[in-house]
Protein backbone atom coordinates (compact mmCIF):
# COMPACT_ATOMS: atom_id res chain seq x y z
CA UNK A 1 0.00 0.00 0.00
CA UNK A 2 0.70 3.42 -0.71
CA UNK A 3 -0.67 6.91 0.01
CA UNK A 4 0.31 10.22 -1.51
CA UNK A 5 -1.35 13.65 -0.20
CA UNK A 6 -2.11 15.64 -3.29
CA UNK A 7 -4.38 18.99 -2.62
CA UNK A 8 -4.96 20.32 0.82
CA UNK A 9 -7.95 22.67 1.36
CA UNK A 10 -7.99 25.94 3.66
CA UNK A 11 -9.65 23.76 6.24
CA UNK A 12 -8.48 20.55 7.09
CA UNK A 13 -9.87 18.65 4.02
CA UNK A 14 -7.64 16.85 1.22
CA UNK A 15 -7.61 15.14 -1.80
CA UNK A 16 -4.88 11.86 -2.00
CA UNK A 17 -4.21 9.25 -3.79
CA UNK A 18 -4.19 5.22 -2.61
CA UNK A 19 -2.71 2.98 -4.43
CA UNK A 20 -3.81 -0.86 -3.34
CA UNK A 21 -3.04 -3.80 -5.35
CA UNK A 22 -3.08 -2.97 -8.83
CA UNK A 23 -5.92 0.07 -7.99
CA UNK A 24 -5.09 3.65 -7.63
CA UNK A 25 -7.89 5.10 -5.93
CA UNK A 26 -8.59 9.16 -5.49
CA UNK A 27 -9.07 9.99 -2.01
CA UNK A 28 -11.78 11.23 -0.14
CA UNK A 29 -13.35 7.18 -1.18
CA UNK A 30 -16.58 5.74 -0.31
CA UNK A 31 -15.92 1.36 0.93
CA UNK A 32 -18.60 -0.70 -0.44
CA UNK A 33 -20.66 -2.36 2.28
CA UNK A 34 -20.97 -6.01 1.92
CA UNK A 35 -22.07 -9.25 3.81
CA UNK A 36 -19.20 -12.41 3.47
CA UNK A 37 -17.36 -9.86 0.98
CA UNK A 38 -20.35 -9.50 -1.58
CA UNK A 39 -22.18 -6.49 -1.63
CA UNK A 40 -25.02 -5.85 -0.24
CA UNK A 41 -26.73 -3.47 -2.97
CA UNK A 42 -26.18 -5.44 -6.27
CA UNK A 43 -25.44 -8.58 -7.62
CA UNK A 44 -21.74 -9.92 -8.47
CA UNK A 45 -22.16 -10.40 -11.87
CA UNK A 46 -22.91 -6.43 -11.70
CA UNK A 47 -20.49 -5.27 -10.14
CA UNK A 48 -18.04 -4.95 -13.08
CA UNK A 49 -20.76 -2.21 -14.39
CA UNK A 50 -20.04 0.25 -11.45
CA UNK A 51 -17.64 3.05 -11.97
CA UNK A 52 -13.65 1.94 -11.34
CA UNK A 53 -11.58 1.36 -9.74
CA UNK A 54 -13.90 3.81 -7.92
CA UNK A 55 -16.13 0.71 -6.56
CA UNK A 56 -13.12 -1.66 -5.89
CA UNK A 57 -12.32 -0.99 -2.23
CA UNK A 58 -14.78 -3.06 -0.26
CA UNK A 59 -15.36 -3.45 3.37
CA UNK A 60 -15.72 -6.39 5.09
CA UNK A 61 -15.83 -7.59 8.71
CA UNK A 62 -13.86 -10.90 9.17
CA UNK A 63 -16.66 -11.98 11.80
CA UNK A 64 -19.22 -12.49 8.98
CA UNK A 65 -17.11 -15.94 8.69
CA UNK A 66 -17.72 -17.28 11.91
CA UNK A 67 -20.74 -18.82 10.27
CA UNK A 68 -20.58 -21.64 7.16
CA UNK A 69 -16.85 -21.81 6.25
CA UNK A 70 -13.98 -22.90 8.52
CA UNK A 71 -10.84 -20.37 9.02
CA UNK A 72 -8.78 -23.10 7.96
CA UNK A 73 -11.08 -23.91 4.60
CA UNK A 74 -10.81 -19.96 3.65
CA UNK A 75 -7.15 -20.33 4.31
CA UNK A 76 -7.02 -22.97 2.02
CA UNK A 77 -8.91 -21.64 -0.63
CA UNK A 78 -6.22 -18.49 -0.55
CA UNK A 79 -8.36 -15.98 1.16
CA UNK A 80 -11.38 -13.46 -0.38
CA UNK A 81 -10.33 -12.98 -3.75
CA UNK A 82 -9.76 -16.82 -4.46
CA UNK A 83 -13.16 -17.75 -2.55
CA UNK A 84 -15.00 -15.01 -4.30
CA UNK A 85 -13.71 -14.47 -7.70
CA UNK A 86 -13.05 -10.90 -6.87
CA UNK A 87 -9.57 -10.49 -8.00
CA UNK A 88 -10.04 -6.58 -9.18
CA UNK A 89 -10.87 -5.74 -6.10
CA UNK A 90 -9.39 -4.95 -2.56
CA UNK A 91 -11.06 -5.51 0.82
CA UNK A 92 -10.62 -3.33 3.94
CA UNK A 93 -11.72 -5.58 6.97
CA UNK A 94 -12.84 -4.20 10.17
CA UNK A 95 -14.20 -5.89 12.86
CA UNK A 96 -17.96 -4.29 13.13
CA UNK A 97 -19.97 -3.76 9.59
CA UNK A 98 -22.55 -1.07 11.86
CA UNK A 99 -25.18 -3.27 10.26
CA UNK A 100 -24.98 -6.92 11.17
CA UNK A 101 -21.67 -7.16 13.94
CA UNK A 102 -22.00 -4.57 16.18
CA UNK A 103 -19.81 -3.83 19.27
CA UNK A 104 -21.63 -4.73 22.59
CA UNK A 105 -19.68 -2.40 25.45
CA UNK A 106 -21.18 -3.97 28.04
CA UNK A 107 -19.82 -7.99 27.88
CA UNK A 108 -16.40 -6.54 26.61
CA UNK A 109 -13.86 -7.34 28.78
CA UNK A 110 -10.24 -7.44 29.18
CA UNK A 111 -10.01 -10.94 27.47
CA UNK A 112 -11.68 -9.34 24.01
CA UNK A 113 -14.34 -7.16 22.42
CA UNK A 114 -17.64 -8.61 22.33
CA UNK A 115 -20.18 -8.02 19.76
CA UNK A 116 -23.69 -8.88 18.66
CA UNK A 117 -23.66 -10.86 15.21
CA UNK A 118 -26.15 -13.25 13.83
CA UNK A 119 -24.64 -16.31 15.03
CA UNK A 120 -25.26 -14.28 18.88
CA UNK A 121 -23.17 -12.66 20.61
CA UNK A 122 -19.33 -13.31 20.55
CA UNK A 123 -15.99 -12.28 22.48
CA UNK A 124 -13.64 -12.06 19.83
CA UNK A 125 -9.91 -12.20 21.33
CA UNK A 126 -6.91 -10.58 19.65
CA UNK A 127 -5.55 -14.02 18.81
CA UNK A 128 -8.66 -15.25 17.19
CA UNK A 129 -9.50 -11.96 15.26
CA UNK A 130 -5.39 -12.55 14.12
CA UNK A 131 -6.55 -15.72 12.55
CA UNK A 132 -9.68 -14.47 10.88
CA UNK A 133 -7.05 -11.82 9.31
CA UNK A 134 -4.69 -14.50 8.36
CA UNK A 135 -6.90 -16.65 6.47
CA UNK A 136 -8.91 -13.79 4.83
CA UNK A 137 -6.34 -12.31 3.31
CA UNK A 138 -7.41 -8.16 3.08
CA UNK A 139 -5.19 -5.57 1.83
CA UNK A 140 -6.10 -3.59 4.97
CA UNK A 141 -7.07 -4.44 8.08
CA UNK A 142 -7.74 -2.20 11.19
CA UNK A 143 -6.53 -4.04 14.99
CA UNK A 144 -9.57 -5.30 17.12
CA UNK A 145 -10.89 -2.67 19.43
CA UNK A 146 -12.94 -1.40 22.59
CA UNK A 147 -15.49 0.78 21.56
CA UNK A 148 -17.87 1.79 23.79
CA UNK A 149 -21.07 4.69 23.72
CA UNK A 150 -21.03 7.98 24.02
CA UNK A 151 -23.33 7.90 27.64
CA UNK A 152 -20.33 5.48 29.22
CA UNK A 153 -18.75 6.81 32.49
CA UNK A 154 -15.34 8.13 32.15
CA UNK A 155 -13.27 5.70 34.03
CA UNK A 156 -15.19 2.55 31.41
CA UNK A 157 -14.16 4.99 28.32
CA UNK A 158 -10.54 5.09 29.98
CA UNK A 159 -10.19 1.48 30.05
CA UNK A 160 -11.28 0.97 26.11
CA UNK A 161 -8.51 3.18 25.41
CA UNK A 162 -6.30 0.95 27.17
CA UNK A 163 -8.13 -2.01 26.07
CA UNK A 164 -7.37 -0.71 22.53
CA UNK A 165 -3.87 0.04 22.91
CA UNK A 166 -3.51 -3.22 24.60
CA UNK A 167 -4.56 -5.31 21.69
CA UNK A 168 -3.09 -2.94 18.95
CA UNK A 169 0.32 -4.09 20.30
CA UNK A 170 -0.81 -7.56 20.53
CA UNK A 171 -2.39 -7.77 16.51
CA UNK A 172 1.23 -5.64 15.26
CA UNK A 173 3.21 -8.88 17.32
CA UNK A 174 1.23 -11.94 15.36
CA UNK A 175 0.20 -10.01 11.97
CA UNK A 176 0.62 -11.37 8.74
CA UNK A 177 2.96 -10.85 6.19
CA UNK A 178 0.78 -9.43 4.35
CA UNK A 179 -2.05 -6.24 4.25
CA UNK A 180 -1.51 -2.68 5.72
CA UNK A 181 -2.33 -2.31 9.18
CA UNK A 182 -4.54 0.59 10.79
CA UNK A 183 -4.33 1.07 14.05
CA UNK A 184 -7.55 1.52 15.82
CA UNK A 185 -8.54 4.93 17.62
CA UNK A 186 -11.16 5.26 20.42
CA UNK A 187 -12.18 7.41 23.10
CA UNK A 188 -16.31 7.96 23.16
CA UNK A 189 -17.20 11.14 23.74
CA UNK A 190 -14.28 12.16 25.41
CA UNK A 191 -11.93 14.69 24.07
CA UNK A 192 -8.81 13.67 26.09
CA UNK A 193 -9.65 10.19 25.58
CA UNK A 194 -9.80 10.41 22.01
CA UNK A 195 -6.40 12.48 21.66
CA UNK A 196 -4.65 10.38 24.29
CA UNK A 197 -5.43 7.42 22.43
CA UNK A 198 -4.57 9.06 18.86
CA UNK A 199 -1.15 10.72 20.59
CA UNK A 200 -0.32 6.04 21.57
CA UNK A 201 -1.72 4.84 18.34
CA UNK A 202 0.77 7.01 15.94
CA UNK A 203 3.70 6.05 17.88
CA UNK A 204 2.97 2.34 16.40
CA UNK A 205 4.36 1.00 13.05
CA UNK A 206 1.52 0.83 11.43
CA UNK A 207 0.20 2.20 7.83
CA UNK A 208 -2.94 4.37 8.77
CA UNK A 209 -5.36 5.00 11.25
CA UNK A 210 -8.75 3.46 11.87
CA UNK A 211 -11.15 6.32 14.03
CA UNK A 212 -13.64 4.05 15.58
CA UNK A 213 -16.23 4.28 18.18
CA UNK A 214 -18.22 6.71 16.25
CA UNK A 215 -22.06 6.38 15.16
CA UNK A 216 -22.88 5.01 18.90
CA UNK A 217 -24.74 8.03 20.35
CA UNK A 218 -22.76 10.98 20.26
CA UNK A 219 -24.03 13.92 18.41
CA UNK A 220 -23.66 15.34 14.84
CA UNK A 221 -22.99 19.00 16.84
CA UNK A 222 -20.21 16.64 18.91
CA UNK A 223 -18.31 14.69 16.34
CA UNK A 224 -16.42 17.61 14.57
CA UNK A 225 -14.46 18.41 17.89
CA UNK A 226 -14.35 14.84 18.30
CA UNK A 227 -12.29 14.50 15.20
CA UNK A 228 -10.15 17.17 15.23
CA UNK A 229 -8.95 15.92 18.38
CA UNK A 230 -7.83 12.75 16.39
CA UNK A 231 -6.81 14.00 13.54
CA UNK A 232 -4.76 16.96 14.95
CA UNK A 233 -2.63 14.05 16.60
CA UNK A 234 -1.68 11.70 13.95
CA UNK A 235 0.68 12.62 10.77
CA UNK A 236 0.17 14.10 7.47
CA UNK A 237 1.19 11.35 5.33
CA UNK A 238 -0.61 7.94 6.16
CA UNK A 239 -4.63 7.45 5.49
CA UNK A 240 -7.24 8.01 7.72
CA UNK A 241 -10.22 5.38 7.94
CA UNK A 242 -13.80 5.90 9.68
CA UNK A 243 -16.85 3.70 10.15
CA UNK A 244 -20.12 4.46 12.07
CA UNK A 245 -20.94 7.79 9.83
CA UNK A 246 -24.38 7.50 7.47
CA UNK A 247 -25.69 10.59 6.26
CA UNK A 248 -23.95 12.33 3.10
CA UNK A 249 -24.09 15.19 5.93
CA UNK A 250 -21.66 12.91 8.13
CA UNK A 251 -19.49 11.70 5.43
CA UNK A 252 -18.81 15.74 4.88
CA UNK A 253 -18.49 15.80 8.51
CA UNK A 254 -15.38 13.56 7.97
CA UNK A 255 -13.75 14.88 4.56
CA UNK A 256 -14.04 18.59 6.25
CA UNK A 257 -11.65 17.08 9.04
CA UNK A 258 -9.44 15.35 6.88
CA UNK A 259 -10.96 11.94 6.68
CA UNK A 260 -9.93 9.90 3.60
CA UNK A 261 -11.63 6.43 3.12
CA UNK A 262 -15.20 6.02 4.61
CA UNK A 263 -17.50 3.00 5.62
CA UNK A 264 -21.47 4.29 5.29
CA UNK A 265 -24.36 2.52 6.35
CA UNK A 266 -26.34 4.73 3.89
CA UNK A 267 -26.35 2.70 0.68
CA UNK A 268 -27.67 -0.22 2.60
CA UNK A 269 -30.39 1.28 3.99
CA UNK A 270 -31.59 3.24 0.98
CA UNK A 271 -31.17 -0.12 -0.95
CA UNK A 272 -33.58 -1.93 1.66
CA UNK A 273 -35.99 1.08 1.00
CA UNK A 274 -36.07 0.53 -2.38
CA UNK A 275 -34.22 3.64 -3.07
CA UNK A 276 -30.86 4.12 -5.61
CA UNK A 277 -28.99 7.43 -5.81
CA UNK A 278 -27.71 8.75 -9.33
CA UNK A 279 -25.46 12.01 -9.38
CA UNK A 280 -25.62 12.73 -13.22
CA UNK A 281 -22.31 15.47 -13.69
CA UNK A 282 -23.41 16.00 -17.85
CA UNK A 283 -25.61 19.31 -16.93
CA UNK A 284 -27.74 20.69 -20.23
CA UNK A 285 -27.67 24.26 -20.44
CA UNK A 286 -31.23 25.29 -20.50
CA UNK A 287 -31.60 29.69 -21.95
CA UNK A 288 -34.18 30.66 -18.98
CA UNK A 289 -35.02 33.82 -21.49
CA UNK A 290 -36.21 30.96 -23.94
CA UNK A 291 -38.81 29.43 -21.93
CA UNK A 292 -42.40 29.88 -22.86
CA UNK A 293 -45.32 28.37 -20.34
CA UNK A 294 -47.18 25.56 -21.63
CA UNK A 295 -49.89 22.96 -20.83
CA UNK A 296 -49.19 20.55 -23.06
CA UNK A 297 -47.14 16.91 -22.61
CA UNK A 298 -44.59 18.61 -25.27
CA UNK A 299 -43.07 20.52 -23.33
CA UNK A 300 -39.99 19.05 -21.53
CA UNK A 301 -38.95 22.32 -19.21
CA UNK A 302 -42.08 22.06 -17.31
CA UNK A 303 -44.01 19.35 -14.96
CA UNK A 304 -47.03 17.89 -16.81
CA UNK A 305 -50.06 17.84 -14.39
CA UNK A 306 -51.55 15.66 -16.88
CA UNK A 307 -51.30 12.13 -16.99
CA UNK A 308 -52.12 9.24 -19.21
CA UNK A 309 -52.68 5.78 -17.15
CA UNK A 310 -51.98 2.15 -18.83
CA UNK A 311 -52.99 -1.13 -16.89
CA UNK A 312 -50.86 -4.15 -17.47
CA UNK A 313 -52.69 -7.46 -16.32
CA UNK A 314 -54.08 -7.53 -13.42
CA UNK A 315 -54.26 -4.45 -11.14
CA UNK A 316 -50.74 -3.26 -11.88
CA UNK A 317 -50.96 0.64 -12.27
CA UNK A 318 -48.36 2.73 -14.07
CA UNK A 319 -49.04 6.29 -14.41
CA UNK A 320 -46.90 8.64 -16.92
């Protein structure tokens, strides 16, 4: 892996470049959600038709495996890209998806994190989550961490941050030869926290940064402080990775502080409203002098309030 910082804004946005694999991605970049490494919006025989390598970084959490395949089978195999065909592509595993495996604060302790997945919940130690990385086989991969709510008393956020340190050291002594390692960030709603753990995090050899702990209660008016107080810690030159942020508004949140590579519940949930977003750039150049009211179908500058109705079989209603 390799970043480059190309354009900084006045602020503390910037533009960069990733290059992963054989991709070279522009930064600020959007990870495809998916479930087992497929995603969950469209089918894989689709996904070729999505922009690239724009749609080639996808995220995945290695305890989607815990179910169906052994570690050992996957290992095997040769990881993601020989189980799933997805050579092209590069996968960014963290341990909670914020759909499916989420982190569970409360039966987290000083063994390893526990979370809430469909197979129940699970403690996932730092040697374990070392073998799901191992056998999966991503080109990134942030360390396994404490995160905790933003309503959790001080002295429980202080010892996530420890927690998080803790196994950060312990995933850097057994990781694999290969995929970039971001070290995990945490530190609730706390300010100190946050820095503190930022400030022991970018002493580490690792390649980037992974700011978790966000999306579980703390405020949009919150986060930007929140962030700057990470951010303002850790160098220039290596990538910044979030999860937990699902509005477009959020996802600005994070590029105005200097976030680069983003993992959005969004797409998933306007996918299981039956919802797709399109963001045509080719604008026609309409002469506003030129238009002339009309109240006929011809006319395509205006809304038609009229409407012609066909009925297909049985019932089904489509109105133009």
């Amino acid at each position: 892996m390799k970043f480059v910082v190309k354009a900084w804004s006045n602020g503390g946005a910037r533009a960069g470049i990733l290059h992963l694999g054989t991709s070279t991605i522009d930064t600020p970049s959007l990870l495809l959600s998916t479930r087992k490494g497929l995603p969950h919006f469209i089918s894989p025989d689709l996904l070729s038709c999505l922009p690239a390598p724009e749609s080639r970084l996808l995220h995945v959490s290695p305890l989607h495996f815990l179910e169906g395949l052994s570690m050992k089978t996957i290992s095997k195999i040769g990881g993601l890209h020989q189980l799933l065909g997805l050579h092209d592509h590069c996968f960014v595993a963290v341990p909670r998806d914020s759909i499916q495996c989420l982190p569970e604060a409360n039966s987290t302790n000083k063994i390893g994190a526990s979370f809430e997945t469909p197979c129940g919940r699970l403690l996932i130690k730092a040697v374990e989550y070392m073998e799901m990385i191992s056998s999966t086989r991503p080109e990134l991969w942030a360390t396994l961490a404490d995160e905790v709510p933003a309503w959790v008393s001080d002295k429980r956020n202080k010892t996530s941050v420890d927690r998080t340190i803790k196994w950060l050291d312990e995933c850097i002594s057994i990781s694999p030869a290969s995929g970039a390692v971001f070290g995990a960030i945490v530190g609730g709603s706390s300010l100190e926290e946050r820095r503190r753990c930022a400030q022991e995090v970018a002493t580490r050899n690792v390649s980037g940064y992974w700011v978790g702990g966000l999306g579980l209660g703390e405020s949009m008016d919150e986060r930007p402080a929140l962030l700057n107080a990470v951010i303002e810690a850790l160098p220039e030159e290596k990538p910044r990775l979030i999860c937990g942020l699902g509005l477009p508004e959020e996802i600005l949140q994070g590029i105005a502080a200097g976030v680069d590579i983003f993992e959005s519940t969004y797409i998933y949930h306007l996918t299981l409203g039956g919802f797709a977003l399109t963001f045509p750039l080719d604008r026609t150049q309409i002469n506003a002098s030129n238009l002339v009211p009309s109240d006929v179908g011809s006319d395509p500058r205006k809304i038609n309030l009229r409407a012609s109705v066909f009925r297909f079989g049985h019932g089904d209603t489509n109105v133009l």
